[in-house]
PDB file of N, CA and C in Angstrom:
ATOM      1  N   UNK A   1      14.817   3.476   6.123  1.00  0.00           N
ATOM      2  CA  UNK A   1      13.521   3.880   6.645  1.00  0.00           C
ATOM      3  C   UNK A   1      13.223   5.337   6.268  1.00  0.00           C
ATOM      4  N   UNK A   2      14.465   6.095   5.985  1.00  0.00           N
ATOM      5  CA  UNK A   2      13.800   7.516   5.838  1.00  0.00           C
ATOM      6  C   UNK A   2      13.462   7.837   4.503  1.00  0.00           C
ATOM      7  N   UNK A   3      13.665   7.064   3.720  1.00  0.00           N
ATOM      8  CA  UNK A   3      13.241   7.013   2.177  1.00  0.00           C
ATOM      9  C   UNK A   3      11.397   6.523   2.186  1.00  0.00           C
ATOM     10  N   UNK A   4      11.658   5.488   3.002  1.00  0.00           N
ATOM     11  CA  UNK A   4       9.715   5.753   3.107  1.00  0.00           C
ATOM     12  C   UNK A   4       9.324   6.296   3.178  1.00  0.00           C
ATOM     13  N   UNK A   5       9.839   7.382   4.568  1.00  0.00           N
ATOM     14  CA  UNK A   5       9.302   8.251   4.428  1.00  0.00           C
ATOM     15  C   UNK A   5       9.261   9.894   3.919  1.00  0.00           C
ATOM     16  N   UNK A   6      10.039   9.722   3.300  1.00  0.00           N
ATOM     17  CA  UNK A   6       9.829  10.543   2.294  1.00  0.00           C
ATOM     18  C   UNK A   6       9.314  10.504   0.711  1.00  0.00           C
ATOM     19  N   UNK A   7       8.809   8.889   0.655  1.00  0.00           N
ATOM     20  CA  UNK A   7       8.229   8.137  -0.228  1.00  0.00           C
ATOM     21  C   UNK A   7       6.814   8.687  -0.340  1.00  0.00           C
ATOM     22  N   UNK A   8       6.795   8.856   1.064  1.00  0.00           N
ATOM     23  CA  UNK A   8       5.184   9.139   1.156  1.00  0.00           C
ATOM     24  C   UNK A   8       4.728  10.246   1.665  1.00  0.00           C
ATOM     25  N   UNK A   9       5.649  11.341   1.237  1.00  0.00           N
ATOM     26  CA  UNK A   9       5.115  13.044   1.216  1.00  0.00           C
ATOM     27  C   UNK A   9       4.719  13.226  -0.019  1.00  0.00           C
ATOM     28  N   UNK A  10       5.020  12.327  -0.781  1.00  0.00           N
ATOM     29  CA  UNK A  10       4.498  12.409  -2.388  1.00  0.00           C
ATOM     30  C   UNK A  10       3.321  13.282  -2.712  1.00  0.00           C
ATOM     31  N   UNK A  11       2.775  13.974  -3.398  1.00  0.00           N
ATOM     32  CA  UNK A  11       1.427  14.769  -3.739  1.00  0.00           C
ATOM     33  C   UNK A  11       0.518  13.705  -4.657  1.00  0.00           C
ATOM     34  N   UNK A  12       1.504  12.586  -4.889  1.00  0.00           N
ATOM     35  CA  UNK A  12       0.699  11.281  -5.986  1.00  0.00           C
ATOM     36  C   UNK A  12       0.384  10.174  -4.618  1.00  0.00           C
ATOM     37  N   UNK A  13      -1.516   9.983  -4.404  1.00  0.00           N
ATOM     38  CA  UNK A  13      -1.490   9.047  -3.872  1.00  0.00           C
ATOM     39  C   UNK A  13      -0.206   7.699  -3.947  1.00  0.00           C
ATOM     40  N   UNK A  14       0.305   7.253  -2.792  1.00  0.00           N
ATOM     41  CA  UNK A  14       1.105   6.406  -2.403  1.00  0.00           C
ATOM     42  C   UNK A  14       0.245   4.899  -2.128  1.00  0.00           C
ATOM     43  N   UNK A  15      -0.142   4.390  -2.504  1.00  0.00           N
ATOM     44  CA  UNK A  15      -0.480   2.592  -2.078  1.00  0.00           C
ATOM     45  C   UNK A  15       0.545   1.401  -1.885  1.00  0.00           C
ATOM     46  N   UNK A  16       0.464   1.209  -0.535  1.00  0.00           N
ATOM     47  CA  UNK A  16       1.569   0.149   0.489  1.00  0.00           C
ATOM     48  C   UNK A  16       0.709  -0.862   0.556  1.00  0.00           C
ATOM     49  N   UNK A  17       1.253  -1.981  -0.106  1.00  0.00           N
ATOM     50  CA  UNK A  17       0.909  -3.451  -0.044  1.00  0.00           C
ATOM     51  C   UNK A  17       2.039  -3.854   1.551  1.00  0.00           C
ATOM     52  N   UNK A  18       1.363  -3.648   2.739  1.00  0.00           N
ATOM     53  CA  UNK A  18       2.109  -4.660   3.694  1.00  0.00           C
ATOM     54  C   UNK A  18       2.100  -5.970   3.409  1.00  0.00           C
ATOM     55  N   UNK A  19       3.268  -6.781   3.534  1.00  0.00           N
ATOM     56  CA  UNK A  19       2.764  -8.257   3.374  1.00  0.00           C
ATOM     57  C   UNK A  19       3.989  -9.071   3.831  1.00  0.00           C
ATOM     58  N   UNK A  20       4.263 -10.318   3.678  1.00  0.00           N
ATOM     59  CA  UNK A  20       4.924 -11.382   4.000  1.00  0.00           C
ATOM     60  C   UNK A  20       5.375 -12.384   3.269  1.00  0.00           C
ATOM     61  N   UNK A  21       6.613 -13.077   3.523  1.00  0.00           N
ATOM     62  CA  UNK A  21       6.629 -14.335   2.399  1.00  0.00           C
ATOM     63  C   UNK A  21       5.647 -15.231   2.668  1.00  0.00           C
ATOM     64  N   UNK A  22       5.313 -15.190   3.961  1.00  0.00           N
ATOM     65  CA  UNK A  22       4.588 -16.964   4.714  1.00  0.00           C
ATOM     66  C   UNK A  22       3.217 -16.672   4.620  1.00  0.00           C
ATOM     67  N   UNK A  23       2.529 -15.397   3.872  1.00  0.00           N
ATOM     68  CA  UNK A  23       1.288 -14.861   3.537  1.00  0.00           C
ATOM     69  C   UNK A  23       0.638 -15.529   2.309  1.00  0.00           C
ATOM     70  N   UNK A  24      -0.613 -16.374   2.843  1.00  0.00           N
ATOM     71  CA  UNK A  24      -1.055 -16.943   1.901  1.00  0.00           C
ATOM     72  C   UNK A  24      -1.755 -15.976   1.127  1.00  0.00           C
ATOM     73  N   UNK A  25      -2.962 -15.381   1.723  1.00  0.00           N
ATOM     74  CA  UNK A  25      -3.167 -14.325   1.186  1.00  0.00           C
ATOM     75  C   UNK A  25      -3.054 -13.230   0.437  1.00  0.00           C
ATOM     76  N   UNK A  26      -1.367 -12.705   0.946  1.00  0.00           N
ATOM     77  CA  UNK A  26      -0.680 -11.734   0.403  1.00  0.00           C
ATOM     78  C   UNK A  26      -0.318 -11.791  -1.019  1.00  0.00           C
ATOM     79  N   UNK A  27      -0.523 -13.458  -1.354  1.00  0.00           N
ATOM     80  CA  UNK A  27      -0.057 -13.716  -2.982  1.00  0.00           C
ATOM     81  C   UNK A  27      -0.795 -13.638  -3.744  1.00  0.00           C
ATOM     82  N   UNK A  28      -2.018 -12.986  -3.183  1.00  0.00           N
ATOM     83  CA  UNK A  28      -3.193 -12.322  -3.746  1.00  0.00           C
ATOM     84  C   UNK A  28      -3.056 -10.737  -4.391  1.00  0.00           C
ATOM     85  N   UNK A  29      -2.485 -10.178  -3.587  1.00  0.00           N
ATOM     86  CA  UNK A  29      -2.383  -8.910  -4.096  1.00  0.00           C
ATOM     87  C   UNK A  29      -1.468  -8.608  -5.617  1.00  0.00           C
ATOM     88  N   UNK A  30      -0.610  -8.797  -5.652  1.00  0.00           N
ATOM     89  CA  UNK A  30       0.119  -8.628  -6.287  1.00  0.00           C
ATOM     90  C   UNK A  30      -0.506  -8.313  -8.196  1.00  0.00           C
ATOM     91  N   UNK A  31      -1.422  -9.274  -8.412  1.00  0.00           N
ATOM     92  CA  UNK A  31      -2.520  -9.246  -9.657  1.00  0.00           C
ATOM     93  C   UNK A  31      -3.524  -7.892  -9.495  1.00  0.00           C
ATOM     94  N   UNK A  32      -3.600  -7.726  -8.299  1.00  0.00           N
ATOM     95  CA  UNK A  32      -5.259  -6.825  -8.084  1.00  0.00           C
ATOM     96  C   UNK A  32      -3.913  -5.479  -7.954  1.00  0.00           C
ATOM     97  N   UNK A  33      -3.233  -5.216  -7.519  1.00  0.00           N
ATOM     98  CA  UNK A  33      -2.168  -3.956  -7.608  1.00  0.00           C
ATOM     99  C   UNK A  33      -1.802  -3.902  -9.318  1.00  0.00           C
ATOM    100  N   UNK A  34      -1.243  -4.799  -9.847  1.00  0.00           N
ATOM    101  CA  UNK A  34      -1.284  -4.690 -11.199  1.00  0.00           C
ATOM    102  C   UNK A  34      -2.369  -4.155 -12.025  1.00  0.00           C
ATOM    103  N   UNK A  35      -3.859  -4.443 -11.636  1.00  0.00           N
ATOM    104  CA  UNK A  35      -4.793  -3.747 -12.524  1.00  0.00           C
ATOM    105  C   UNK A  35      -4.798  -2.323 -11.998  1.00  0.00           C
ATOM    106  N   UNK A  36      -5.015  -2.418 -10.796  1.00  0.00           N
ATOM    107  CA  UNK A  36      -4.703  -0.873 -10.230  1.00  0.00           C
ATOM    108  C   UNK A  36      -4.322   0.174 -10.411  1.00  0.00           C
ATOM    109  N   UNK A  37      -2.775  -0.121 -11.029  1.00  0.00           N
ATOM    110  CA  UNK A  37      -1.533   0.582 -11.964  1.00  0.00           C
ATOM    111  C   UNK A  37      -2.361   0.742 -13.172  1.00  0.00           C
ATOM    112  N   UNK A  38      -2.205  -0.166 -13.860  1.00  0.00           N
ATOM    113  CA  UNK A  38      -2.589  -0.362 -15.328  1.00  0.00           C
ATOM    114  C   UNK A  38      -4.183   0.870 -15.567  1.00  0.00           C
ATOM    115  N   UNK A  39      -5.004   0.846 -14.601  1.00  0.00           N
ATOM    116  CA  UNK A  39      -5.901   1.689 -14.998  1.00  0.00           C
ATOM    117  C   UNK A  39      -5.559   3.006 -14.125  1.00  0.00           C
ATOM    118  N   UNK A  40      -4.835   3.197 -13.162  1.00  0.00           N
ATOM    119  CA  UNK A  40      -4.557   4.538 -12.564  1.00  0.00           C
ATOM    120  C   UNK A  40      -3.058   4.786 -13.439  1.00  0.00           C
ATOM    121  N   UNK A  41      -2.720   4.347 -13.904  1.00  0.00           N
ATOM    122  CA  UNK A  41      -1.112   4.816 -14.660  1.00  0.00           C
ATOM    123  C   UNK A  41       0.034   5.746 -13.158  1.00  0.00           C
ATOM    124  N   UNK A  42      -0.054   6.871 -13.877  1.00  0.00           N
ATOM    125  CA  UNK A  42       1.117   7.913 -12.925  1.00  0.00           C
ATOM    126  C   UNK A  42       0.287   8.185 -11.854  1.00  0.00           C
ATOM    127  N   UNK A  43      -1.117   8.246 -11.676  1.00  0.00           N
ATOM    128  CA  UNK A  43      -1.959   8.658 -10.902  1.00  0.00           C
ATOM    129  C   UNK A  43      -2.072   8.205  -9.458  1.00  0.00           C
ATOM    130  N   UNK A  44      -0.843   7.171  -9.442  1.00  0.00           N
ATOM    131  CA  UNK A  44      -0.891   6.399  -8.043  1.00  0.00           C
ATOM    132  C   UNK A  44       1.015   5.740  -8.028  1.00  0.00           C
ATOM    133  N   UNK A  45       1.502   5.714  -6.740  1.00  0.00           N
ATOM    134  CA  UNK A  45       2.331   5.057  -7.044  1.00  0.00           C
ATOM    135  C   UNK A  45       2.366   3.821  -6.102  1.00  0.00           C
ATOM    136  N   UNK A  46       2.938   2.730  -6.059  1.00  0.00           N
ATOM    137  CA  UNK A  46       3.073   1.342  -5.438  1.00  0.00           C
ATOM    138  C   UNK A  46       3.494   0.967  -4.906  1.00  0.00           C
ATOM    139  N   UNK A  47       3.643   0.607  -3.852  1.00  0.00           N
ATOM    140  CA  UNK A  47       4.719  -0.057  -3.082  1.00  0.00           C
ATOM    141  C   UNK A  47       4.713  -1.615  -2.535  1.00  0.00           C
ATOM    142  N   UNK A  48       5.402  -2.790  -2.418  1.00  0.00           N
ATOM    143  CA  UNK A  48       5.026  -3.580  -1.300  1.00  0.00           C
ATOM    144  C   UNK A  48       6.242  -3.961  -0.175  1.00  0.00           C
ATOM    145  N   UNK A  49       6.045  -3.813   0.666  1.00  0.00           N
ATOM    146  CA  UNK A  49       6.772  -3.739   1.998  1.00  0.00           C
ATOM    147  C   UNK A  49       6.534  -5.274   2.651  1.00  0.00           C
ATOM    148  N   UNK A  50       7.479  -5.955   2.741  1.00  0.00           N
ATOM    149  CA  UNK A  50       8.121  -7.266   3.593  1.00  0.00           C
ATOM    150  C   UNK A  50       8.248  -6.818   4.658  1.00  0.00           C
ATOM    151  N   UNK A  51       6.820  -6.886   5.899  1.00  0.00           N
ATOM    152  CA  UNK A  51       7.067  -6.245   7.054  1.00  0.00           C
ATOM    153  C   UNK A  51       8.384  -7.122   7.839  1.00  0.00           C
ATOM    154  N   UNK A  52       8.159  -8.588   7.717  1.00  0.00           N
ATOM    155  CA  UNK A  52       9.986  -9.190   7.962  1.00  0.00           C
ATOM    156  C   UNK A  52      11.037  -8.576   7.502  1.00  0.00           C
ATOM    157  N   UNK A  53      11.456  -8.279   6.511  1.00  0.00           N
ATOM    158  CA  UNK A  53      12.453  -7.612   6.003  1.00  0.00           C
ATOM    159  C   UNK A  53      12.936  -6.260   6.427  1.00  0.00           C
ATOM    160  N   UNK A  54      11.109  -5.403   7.033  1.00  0.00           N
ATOM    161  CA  UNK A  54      11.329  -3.095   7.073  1.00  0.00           C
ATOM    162  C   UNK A  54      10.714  -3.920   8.253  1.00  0.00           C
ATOM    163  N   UNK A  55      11.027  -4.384   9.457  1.00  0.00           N
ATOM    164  CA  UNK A  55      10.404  -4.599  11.124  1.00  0.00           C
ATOM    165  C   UNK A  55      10.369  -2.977  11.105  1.00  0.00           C
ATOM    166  N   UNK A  56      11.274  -2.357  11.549  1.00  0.00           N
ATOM    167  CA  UNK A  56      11.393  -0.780  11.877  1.00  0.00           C
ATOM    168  C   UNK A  56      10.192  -0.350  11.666  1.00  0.00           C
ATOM    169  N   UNK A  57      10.003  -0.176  10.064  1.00  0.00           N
ATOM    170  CA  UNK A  57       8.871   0.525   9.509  1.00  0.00           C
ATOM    171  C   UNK A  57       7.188  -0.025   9.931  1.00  0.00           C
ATOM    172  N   UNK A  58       7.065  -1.303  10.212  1.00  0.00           N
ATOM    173  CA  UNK A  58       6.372  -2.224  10.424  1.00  0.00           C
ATOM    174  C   UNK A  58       6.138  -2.045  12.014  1.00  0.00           C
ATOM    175  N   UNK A  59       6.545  -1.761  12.897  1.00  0.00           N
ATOM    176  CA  UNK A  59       6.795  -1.463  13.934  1.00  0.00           C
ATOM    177  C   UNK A  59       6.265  -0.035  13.975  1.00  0.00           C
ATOM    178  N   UNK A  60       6.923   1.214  13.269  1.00  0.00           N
ATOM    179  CA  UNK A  60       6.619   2.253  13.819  1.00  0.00           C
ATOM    180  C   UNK A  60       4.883   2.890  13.145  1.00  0.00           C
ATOM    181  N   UNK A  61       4.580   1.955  12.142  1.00  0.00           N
ATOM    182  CA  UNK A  61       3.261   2.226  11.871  1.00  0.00           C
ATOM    183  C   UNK A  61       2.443   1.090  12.239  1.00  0.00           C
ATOM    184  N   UNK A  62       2.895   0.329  13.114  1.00  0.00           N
ATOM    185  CA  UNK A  62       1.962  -0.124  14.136  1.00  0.00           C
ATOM    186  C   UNK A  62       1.149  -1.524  13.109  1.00  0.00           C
ATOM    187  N   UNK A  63       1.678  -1.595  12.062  1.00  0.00           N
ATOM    188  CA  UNK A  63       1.570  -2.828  11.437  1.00  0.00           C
ATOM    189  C   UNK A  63       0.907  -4.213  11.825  1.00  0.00           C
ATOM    190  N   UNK A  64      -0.143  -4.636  12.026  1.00  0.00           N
ATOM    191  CA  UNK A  64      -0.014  -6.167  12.767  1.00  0.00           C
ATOM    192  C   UNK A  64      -0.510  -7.400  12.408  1.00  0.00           C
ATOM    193  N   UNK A  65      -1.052  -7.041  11.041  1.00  0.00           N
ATOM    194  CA  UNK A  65      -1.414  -7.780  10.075  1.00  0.00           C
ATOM    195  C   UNK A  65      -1.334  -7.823   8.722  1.00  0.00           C
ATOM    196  N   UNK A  66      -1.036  -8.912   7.939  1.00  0.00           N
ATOM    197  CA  UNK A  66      -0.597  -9.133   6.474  1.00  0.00           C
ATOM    198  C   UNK A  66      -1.578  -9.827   6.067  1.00  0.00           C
ATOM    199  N   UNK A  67      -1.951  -9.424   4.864  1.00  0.00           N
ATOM    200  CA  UNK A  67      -1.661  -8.244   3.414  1.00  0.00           C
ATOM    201  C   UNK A  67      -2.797  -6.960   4.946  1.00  0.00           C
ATOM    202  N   UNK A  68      -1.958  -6.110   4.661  1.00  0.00           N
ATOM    203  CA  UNK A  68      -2.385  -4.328   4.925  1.00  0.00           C
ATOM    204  C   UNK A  68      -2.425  -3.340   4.231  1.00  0.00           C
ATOM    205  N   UNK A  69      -3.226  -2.784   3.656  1.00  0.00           N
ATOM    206  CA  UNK A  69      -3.009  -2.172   2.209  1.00  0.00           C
ATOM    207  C   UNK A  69      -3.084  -0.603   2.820  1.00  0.00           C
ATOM    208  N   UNK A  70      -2.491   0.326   2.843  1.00  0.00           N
ATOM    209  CA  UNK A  70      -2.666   1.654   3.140  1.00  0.00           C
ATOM    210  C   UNK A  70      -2.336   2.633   2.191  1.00  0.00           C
ATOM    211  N   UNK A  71      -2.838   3.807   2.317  1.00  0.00           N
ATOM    212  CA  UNK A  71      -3.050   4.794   1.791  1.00  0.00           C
ATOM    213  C   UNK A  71      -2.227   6.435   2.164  1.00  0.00           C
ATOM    214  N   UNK A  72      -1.193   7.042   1.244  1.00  0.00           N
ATOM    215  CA  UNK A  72      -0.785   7.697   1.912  1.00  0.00           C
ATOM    216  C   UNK A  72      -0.812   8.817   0.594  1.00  0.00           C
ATOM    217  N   UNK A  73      -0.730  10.340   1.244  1.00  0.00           N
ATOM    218  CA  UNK A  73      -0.734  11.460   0.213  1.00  0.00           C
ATOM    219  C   UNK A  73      -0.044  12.835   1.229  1.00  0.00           C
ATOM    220  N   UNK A  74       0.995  13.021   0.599  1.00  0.00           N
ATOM    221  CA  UNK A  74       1.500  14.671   1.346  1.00  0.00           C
ATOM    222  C   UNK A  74       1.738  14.193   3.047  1.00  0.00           C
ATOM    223  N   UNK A  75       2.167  12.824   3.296  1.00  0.00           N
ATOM    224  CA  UNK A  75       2.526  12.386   4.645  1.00  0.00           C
ATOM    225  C   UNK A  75       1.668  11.670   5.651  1.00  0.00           C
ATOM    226  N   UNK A  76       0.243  12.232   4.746  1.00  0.00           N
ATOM    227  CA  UNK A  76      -0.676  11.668   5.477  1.00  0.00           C
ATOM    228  C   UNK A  76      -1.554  10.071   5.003  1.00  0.00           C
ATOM    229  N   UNK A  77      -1.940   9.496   6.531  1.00  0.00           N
ATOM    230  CA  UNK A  77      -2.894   8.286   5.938  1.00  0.00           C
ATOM    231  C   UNK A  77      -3.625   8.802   5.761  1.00  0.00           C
ATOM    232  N   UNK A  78      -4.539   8.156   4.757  1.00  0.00           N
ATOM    233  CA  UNK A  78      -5.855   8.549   3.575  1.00  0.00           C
ATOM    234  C   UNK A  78      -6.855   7.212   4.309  1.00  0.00           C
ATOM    235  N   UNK A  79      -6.299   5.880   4.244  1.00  0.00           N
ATOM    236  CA  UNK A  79      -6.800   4.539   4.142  1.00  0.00           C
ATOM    237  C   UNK A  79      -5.894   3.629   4.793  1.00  0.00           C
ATOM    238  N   UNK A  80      -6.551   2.523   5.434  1.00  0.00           N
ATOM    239  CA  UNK A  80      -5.710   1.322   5.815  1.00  0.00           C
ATOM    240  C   UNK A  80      -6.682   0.898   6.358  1.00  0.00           C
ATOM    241  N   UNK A  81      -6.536  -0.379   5.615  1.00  0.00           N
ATOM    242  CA  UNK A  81      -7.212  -1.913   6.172  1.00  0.00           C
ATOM    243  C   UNK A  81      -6.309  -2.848   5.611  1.00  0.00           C
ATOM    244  N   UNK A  82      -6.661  -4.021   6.714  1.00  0.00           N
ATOM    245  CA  UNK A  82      -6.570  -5.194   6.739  1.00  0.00           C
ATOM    246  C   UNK A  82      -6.783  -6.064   5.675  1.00  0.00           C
ATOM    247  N   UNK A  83      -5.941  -7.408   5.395  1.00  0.00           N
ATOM    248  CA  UNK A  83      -6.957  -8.151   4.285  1.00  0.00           C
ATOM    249  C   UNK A  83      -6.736  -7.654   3.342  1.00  0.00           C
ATOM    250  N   UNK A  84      -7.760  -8.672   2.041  1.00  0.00           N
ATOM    251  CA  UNK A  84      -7.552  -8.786   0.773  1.00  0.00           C
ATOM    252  C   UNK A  84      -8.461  -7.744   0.072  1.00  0.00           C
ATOM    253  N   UNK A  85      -7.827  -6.851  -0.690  1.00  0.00           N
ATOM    254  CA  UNK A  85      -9.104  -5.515  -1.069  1.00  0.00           C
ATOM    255  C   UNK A  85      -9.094  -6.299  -2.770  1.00  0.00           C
ATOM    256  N   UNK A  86     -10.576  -5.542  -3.650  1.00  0.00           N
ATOM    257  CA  UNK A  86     -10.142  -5.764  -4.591  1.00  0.00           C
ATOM    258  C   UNK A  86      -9.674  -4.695  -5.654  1.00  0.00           C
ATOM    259  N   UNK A  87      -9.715  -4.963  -6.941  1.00  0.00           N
ATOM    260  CA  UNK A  87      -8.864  -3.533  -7.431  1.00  0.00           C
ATOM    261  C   UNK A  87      -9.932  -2.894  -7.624  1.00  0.00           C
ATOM    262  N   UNK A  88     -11.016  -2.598  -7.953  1.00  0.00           N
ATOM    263  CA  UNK A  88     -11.637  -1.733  -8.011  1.00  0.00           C
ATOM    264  C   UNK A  88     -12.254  -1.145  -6.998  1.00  0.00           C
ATOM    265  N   UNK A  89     -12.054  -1.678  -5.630  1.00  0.00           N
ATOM    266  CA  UNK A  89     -11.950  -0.885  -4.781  1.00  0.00           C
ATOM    267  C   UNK A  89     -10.995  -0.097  -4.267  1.00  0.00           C
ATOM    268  N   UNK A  90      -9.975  -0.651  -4.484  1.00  0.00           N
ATOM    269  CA  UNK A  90      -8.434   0.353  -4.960  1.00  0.00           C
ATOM    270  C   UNK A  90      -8.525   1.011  -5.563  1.00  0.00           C
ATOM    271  N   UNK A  91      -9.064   1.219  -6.814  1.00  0.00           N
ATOM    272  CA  UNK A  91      -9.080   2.399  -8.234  1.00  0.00           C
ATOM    273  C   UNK A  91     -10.015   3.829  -7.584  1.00  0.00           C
ATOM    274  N   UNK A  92     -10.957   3.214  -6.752  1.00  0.00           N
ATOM    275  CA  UNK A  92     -12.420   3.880  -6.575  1.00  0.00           C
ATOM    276  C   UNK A  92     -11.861   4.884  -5.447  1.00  0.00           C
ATOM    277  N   UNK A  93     -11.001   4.066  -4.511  1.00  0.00           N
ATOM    278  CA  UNK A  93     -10.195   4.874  -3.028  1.00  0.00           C
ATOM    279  C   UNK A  93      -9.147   6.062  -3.808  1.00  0.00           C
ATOM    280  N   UNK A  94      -8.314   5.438  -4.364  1.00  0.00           N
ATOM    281  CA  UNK A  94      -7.504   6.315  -5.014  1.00  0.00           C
ATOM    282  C   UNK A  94      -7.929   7.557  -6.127  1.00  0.00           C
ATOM    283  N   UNK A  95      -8.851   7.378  -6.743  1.00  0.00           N
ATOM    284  CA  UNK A  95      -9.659   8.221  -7.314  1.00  0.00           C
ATOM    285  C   UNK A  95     -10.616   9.368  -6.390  1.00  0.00           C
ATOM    286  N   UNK A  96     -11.015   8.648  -5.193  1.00  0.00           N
ATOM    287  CA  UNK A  96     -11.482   9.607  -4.336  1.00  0.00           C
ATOM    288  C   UNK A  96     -10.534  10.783  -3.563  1.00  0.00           C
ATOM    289  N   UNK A  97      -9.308  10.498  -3.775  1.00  0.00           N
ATOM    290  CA  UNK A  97      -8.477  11.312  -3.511  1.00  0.00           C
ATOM    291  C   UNK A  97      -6.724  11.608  -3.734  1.00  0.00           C
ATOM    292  N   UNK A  98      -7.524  11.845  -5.182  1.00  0.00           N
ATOM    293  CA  UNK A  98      -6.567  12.376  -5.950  1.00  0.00           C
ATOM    294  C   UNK A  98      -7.046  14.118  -6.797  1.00  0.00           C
TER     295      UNK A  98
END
């Protein structure tokens, strides 16, 4: 857990795919994070978190729904919602603050 967080003092926007195996949804993201990368390159970095697997982490950020996509820079949240985003609304968030 303390590698997260120190994952996410980063000065490079941080993007956390929360999600699940039993997430129908969640098997959505995974394509729309790929374009994401591909057009932000170093400019962003990625994560996806098995809130089953990090409960702790999932727990202490209050987690309570899958796919959760959040936003983190220098420790702080930037963004978090719920649900299925698409990538260019990912590119557009992350670009706004970077």
């Amino acid at each position: 857990m303390a590698n997260f967080f120190e994952l996410i003092k980063s000065d490079i926007p941080v993007l956390i795919d929360f999600s699940a195996e039993w997430c129908g949804p969640c098997k959505m993201m995974p394509p729309i994070l790929k374009k994401v990368k591909e057009a932000l390159g170093d400019g962003v970095k990625i994560l996806k978190i098995d809130v089953d697997k990090n409960q702790a982490i999932a727990q202490k950020l209050q987690i309570r729904n899958v796919p959760t996509i959040a936003m983190y820079k220098n420790g702080n949240q930037l963004f978090r919602q719920a649900g299925v985003l698409q990538a260019d609304q990912l590119i557009q968030l992350v670009k706004q603050h970077n």
